[in-house]
PDB file of N, CA and C in Angstrom:
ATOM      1  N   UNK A   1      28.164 -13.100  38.441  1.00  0.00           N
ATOM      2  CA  UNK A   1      28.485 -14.364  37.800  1.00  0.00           C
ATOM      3  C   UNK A   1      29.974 -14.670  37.930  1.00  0.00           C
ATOM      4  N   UNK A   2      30.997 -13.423  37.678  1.00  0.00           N
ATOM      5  CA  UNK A   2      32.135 -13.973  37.686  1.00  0.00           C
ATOM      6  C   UNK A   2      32.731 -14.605  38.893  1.00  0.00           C
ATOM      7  N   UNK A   3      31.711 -13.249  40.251  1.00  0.00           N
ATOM      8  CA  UNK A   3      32.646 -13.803  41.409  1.00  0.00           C
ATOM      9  C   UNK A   3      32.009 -15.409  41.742  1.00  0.00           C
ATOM     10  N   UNK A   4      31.020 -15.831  41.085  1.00  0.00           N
ATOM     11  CA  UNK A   4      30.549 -16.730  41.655  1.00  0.00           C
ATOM     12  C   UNK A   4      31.522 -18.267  41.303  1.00  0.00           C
ATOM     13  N   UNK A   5      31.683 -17.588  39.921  1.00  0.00           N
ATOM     14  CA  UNK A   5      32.987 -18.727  39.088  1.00  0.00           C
ATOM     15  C   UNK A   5      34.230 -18.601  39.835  1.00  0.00           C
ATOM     16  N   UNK A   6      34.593 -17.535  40.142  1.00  0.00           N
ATOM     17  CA  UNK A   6      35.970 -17.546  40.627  1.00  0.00           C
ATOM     18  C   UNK A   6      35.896 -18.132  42.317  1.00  0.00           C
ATOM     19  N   UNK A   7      34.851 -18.060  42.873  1.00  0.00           N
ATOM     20  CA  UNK A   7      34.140 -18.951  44.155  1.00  0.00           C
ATOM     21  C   UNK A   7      34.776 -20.853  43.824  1.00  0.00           C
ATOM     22  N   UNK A   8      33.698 -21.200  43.353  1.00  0.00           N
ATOM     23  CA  UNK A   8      33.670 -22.483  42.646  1.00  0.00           C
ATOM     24  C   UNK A   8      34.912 -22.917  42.239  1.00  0.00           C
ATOM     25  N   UNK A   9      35.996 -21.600  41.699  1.00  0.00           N
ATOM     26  CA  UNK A   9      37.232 -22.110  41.468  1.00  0.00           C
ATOM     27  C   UNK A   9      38.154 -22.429  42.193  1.00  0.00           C
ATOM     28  N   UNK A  10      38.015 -21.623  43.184  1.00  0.00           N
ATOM     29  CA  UNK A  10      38.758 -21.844  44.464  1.00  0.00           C
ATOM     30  C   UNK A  10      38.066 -22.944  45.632  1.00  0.00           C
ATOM     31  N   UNK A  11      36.840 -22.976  45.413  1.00  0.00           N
ATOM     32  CA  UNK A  11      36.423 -24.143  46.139  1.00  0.00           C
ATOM     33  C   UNK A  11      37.231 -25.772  45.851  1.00  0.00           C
ATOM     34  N   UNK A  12      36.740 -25.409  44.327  1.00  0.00           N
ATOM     35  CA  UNK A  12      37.560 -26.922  43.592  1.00  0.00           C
ATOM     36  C   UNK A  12      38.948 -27.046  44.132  1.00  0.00           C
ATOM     37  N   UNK A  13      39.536 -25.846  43.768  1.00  0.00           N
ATOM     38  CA  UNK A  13      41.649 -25.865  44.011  1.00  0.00           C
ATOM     39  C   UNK A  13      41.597 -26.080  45.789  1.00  0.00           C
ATOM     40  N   UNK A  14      40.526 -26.364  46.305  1.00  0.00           N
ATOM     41  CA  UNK A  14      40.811 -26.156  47.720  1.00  0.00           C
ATOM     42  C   UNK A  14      40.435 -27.735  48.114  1.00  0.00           C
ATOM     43  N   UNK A  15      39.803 -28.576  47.167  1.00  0.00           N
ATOM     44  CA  UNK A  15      39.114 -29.579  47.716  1.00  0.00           C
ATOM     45  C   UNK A  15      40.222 -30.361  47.205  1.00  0.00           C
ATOM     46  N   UNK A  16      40.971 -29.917  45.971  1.00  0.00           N
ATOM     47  CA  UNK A  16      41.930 -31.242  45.271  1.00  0.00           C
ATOM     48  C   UNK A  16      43.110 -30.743  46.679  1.00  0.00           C
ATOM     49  N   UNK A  17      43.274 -29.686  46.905  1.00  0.00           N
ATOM     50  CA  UNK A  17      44.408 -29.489  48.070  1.00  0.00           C
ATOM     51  C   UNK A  17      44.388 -30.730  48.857  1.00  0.00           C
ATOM     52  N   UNK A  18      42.881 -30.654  49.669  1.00  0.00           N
ATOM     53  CA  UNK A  18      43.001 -31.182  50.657  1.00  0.00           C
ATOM     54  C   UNK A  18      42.737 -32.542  50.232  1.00  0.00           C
ATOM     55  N   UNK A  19      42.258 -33.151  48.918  1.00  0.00           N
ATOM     56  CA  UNK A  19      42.730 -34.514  49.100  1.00  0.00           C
ATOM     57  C   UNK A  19      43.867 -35.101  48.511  1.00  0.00           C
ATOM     58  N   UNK A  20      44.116 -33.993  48.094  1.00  0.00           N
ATOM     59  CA  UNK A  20      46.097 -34.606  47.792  1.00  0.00           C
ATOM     60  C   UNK A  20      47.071 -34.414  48.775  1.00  0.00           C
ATOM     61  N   UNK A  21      46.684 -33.574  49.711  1.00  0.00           N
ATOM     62  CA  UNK A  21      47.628 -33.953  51.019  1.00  0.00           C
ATOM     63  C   UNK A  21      47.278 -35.042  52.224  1.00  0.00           C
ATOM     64  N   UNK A  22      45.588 -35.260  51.710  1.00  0.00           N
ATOM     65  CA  UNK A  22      45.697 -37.063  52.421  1.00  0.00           C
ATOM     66  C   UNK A  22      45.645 -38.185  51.668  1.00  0.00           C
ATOM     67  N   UNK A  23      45.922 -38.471  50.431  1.00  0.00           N
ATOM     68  CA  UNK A  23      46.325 -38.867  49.657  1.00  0.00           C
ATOM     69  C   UNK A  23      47.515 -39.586  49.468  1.00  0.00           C
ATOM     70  N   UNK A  24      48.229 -38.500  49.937  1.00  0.00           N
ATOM     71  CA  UNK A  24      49.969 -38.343  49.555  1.00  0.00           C
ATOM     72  C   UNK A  24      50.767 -38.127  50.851  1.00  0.00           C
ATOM     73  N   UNK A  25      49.753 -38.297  52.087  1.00  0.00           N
ATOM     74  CA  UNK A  25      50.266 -37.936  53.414  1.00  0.00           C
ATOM     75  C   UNK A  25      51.702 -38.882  54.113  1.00  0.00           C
ATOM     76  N   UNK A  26      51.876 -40.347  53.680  1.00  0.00           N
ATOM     77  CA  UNK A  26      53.088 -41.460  53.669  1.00  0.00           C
ATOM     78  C   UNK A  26      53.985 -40.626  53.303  1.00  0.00           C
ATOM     79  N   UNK A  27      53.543 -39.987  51.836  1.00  0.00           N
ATOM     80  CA  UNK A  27      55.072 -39.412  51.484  1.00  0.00           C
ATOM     81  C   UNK A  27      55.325 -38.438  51.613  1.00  0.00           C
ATOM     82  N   UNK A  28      54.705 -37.461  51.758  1.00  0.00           N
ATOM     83  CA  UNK A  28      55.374 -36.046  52.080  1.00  0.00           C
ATOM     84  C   UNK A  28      55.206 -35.425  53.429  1.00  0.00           C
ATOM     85  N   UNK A  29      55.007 -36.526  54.323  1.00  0.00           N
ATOM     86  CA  UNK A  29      54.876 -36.206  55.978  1.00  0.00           C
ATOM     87  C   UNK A  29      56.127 -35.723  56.777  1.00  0.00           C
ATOM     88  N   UNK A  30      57.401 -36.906  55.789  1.00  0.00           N
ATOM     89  CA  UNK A  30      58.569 -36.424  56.063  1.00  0.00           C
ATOM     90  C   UNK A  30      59.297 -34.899  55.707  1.00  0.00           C
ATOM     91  N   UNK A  31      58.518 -34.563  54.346  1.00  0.00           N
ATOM     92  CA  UNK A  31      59.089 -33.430  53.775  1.00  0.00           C
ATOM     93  C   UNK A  31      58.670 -31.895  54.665  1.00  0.00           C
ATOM     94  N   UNK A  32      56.970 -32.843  55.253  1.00  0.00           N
ATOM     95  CA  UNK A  32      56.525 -31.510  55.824  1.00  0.00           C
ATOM     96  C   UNK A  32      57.196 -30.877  57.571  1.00  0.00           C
ATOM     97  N   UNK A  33      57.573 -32.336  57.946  1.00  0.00           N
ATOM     98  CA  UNK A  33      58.040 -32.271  59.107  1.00  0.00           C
ATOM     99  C   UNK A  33      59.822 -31.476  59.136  1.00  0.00           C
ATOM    100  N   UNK A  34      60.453 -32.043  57.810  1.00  0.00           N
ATOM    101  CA  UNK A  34      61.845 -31.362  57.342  1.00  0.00           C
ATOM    102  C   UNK A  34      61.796 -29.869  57.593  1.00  0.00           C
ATOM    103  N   UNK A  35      60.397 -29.336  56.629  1.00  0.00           N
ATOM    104  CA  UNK A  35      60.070 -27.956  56.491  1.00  0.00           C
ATOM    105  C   UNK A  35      59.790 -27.340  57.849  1.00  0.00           C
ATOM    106  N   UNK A  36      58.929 -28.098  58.837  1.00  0.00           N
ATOM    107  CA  UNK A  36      58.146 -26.940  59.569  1.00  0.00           C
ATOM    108  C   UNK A  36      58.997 -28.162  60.888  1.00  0.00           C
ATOM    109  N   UNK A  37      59.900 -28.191  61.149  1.00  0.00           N
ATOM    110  CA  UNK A  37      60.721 -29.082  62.338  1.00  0.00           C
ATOM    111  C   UNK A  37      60.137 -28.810  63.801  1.00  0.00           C
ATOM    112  N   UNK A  38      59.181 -28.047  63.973  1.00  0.00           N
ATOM    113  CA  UNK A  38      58.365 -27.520  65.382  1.00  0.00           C
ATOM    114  C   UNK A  38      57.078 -28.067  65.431  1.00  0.00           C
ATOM    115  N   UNK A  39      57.025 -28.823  64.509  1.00  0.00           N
ATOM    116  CA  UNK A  39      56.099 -30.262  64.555  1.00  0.00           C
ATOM    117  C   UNK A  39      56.770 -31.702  64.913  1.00  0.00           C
ATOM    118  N   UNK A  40      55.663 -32.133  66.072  1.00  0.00           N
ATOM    119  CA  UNK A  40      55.857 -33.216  67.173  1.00  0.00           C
ATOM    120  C   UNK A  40      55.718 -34.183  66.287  1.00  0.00           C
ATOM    121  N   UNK A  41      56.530 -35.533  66.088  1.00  0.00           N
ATOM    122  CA  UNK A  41      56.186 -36.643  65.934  1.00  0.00           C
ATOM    123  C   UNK A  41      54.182 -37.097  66.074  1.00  0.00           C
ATOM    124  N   UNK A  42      54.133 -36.705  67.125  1.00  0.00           N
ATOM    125  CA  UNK A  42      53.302 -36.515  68.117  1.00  0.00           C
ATOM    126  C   UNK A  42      51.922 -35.372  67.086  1.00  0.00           C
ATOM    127  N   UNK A  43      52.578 -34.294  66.937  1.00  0.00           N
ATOM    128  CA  UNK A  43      51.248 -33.402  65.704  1.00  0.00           C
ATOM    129  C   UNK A  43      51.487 -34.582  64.101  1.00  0.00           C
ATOM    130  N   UNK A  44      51.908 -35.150  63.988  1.00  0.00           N
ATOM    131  CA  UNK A  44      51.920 -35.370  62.920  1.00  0.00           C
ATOM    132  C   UNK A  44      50.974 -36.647  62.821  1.00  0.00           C
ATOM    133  N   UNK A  45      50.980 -37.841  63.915  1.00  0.00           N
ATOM    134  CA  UNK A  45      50.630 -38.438  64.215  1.00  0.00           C
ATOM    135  C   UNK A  45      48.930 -38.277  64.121  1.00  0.00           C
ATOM    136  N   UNK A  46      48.359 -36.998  64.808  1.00  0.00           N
ATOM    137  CA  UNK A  46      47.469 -36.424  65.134  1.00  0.00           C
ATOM    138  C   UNK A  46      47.022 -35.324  63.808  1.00  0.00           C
ATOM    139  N   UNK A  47      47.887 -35.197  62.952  1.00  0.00           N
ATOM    140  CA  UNK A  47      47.093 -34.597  61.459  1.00  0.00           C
ATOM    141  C   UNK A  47      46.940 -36.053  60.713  1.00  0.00           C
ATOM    142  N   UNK A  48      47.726 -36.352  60.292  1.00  0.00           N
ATOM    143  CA  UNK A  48      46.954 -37.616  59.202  1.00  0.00           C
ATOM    144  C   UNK A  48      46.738 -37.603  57.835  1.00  0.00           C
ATOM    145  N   UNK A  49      47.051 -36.146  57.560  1.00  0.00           N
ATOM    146  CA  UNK A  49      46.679 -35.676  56.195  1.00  0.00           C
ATOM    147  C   UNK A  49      45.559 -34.652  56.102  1.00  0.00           C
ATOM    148  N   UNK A  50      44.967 -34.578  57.507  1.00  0.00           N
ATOM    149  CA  UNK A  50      43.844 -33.173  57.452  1.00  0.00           C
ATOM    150  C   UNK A  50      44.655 -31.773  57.424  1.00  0.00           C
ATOM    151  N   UNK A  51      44.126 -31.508  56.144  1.00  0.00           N
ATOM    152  CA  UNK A  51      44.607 -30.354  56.197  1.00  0.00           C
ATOM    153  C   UNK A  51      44.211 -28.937  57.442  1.00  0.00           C
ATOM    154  N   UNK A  52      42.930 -28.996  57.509  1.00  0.00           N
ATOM    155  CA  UNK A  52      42.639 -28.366  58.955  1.00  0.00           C
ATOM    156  C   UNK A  52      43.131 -28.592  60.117  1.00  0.00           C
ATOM    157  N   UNK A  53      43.621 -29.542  60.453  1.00  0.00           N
ATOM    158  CA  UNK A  53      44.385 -29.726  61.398  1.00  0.00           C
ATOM    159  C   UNK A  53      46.308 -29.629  61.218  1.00  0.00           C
ATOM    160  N   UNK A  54      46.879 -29.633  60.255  1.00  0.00           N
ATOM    161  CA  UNK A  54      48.193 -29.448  59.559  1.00  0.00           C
ATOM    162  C   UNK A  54      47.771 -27.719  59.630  1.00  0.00           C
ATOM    163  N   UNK A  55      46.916 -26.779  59.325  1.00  0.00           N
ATOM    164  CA  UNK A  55      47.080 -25.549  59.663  1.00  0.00           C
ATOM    165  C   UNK A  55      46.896 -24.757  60.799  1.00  0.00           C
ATOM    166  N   UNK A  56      45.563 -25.495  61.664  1.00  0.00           N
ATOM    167  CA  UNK A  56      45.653 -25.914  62.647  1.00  0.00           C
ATOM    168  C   UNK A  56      47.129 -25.531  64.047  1.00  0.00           C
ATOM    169  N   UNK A  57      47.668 -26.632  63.523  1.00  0.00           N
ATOM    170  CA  UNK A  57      49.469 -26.771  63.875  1.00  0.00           C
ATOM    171  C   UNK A  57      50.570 -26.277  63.983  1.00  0.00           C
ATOM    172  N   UNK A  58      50.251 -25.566  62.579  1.00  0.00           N
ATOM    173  CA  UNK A  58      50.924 -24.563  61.940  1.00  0.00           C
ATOM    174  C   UNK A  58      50.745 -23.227  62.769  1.00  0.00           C
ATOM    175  N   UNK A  59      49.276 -22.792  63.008  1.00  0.00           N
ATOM    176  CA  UNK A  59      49.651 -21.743  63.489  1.00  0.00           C
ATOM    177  C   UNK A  59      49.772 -21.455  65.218  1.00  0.00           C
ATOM    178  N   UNK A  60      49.343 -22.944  65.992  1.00  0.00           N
ATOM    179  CA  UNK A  60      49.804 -22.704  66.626  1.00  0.00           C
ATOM    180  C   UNK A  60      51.685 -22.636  67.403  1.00  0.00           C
ATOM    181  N   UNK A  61      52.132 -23.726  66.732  1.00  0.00           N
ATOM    182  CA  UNK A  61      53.573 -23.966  66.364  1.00  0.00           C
ATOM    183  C   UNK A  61      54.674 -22.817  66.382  1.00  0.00           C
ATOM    184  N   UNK A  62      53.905 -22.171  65.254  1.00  0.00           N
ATOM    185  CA  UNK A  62      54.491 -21.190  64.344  1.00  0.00           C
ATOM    186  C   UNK A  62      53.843 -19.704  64.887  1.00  0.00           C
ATOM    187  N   UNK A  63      52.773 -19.420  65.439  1.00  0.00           N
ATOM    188  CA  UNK A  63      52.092 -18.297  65.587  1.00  0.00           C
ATOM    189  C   UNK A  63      52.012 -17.958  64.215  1.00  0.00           C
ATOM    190  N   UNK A  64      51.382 -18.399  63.605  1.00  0.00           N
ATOM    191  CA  UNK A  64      51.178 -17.617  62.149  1.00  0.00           C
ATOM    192  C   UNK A  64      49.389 -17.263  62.150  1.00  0.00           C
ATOM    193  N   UNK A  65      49.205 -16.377  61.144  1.00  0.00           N
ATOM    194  CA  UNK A  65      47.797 -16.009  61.468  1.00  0.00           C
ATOM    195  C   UNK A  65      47.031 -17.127  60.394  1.00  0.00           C
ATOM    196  N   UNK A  66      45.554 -17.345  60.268  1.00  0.00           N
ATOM    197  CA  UNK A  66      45.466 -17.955  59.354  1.00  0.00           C
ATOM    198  C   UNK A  66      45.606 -17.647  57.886  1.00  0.00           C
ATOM    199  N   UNK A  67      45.811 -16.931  57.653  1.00  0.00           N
ATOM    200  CA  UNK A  67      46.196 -16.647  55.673  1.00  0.00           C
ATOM    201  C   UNK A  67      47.322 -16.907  55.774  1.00  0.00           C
ATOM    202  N   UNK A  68      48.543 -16.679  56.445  1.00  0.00           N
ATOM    203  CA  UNK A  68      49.702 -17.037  56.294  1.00  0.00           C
ATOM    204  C   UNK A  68      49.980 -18.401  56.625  1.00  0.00           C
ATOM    205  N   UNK A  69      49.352 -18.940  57.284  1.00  0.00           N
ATOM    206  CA  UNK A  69      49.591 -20.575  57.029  1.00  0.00           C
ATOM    207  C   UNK A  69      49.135 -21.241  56.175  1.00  0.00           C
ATOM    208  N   UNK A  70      48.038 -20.600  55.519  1.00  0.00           N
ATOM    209  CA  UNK A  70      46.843 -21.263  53.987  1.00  0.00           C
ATOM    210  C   UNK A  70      47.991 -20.978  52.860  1.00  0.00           C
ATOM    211  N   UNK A  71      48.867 -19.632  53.217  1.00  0.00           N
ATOM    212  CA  UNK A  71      49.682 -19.471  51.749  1.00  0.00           C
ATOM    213  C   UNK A  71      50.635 -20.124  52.355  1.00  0.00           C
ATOM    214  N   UNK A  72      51.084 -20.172  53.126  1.00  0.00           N
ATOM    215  CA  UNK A  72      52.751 -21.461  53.485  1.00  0.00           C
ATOM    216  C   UNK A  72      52.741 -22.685  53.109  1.00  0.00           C
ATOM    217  N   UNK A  73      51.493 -22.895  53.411  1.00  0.00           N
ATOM    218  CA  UNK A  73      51.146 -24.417  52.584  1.00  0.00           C
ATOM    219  C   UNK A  73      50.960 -25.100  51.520  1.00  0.00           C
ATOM    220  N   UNK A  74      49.995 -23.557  50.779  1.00  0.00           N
ATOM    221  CA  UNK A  74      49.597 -24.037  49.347  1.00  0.00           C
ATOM    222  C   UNK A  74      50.886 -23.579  48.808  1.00  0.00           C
ATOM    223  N   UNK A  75      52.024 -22.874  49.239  1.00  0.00           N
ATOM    224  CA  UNK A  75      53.594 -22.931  48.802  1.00  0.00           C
ATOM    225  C   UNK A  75      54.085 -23.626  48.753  1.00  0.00           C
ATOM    226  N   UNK A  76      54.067 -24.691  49.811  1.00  0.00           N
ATOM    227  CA  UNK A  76      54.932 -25.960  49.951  1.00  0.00           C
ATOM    228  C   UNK A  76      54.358 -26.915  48.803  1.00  0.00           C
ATOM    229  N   UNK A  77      52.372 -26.764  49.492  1.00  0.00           N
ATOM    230  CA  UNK A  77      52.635 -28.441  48.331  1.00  0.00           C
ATOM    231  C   UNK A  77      52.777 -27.993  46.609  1.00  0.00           C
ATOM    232  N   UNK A  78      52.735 -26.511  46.324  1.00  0.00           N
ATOM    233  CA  UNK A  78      53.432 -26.304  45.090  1.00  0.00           C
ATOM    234  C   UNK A  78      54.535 -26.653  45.183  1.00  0.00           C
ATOM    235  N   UNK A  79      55.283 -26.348  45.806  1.00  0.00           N
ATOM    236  CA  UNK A  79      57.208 -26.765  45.741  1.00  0.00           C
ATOM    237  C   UNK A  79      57.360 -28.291  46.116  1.00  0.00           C
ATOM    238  N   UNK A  80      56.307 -28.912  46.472  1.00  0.00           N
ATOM    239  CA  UNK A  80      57.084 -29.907  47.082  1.00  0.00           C
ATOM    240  C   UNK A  80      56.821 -31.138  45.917  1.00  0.00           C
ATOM    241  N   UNK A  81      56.506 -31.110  44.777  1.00  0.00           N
ATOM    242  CA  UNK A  81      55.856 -32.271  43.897  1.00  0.00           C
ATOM    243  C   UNK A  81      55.270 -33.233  44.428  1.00  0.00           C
ATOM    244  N   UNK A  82      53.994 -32.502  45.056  1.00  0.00           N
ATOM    245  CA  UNK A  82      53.167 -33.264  45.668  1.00  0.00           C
ATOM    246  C   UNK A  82      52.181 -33.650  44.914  1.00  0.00           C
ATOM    247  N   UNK A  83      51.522 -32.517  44.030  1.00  0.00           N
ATOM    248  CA  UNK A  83      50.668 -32.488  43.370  1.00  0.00           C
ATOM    249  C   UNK A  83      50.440 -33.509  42.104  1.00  0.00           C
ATOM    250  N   UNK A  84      49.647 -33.789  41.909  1.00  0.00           N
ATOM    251  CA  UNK A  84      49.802 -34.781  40.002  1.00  0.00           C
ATOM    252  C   UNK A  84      50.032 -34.544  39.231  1.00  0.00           C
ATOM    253  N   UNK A  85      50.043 -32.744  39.027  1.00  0.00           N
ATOM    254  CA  UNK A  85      50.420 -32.100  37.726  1.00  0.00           C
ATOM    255  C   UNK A  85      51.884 -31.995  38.032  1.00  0.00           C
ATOM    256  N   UNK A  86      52.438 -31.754  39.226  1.00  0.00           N
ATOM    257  CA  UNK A  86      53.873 -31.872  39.333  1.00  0.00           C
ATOM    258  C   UNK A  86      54.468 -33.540  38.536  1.00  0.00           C
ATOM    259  N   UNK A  87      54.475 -34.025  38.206  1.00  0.00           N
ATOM    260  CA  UNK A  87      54.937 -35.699  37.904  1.00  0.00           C
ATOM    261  C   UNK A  87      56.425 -35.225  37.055  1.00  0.00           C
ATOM    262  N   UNK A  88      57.218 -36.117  37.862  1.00  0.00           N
ATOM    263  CA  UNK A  88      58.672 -35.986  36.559  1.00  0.00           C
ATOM    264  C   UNK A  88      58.350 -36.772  35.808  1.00  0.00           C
ATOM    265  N   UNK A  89      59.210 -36.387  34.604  1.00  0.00           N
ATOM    266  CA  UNK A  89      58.994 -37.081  33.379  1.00  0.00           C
ATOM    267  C   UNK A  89      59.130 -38.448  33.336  1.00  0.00           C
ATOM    268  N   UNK A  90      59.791 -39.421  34.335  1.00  0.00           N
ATOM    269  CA  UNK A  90      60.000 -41.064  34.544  1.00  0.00           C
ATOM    270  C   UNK A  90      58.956 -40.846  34.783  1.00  0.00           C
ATOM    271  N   UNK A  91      58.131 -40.678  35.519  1.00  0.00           N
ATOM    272  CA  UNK A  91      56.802 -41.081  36.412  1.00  0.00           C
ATOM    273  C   UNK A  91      55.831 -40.992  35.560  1.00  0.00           C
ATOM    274  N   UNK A  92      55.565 -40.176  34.807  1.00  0.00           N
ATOM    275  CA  UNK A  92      54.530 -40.134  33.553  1.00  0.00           C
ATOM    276  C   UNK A  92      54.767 -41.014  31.972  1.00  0.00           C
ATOM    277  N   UNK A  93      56.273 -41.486  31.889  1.00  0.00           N
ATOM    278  CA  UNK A  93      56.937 -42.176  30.794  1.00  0.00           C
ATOM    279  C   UNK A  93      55.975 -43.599  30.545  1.00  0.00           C
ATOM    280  N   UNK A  94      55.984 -43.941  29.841  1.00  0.00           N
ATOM    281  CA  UNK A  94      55.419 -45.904  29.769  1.00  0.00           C
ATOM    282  C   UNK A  94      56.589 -46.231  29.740  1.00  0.00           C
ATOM    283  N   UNK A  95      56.685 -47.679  30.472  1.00  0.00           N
ATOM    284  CA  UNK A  95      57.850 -48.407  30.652  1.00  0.00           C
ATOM    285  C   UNK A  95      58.212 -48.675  28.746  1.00  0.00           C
ATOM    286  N   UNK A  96      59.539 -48.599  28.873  1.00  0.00           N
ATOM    287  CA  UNK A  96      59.950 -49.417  27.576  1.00  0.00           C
ATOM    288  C   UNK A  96      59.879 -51.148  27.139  1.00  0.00           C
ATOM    289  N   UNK A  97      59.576 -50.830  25.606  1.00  0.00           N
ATOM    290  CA  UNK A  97      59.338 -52.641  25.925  1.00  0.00           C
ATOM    291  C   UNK A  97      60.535 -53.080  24.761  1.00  0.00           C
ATOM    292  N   UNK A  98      61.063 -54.019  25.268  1.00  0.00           N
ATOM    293  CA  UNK A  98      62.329 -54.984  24.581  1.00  0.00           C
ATOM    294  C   UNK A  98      61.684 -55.537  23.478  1.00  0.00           C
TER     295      UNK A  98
END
């Protein structure tokens, strides 16, 4: 039972991954390209926000194996306030009213 929950849990954290990096792909395309600079105009063009293909990229780019590009990533879009639970405090505030 547990491993089956802890399955399901990681299924879920894997599905919000991948639609918050096509989601959010406008804005943090630049950040990802900053990070991993051995990505082509050209690969970026050609990910789109798939994450299978952004690891894909990664390891050929990079020669990384695949777990080390699944954790480079789910590193970044932790660091990178990509996520919704990341929100600064303006961004979650209600505007003030006069």
């Amino acid at each position: 039972m547990f491993i089956l929950q802890s399955s399901l849990k990681l299924m879920k954290a894997e599905l919000m991954n991948t639609d918050e990096l096509e989601g959010k792909w406008e804005q943090i395309k630049g950040q990802i390209k900053e990070k991993w600079g051995k990505l082509t105009d050209d690969d970026i063009t050609i990910i789109k926000g798939k994450k299978d293909q952004l690891l894909g990229k990664l390891q050929e780019r990079y020669g990384f194996a695949k777990d080390a590009a699944e954790t480079k990533l789910a590193a970044f879009m932790k660091d990178c306030n990509c996520n919704s639970s990341n929100k600064t405090k303006s961004e979650t505030e209600s505007p003030t009213r006069i």
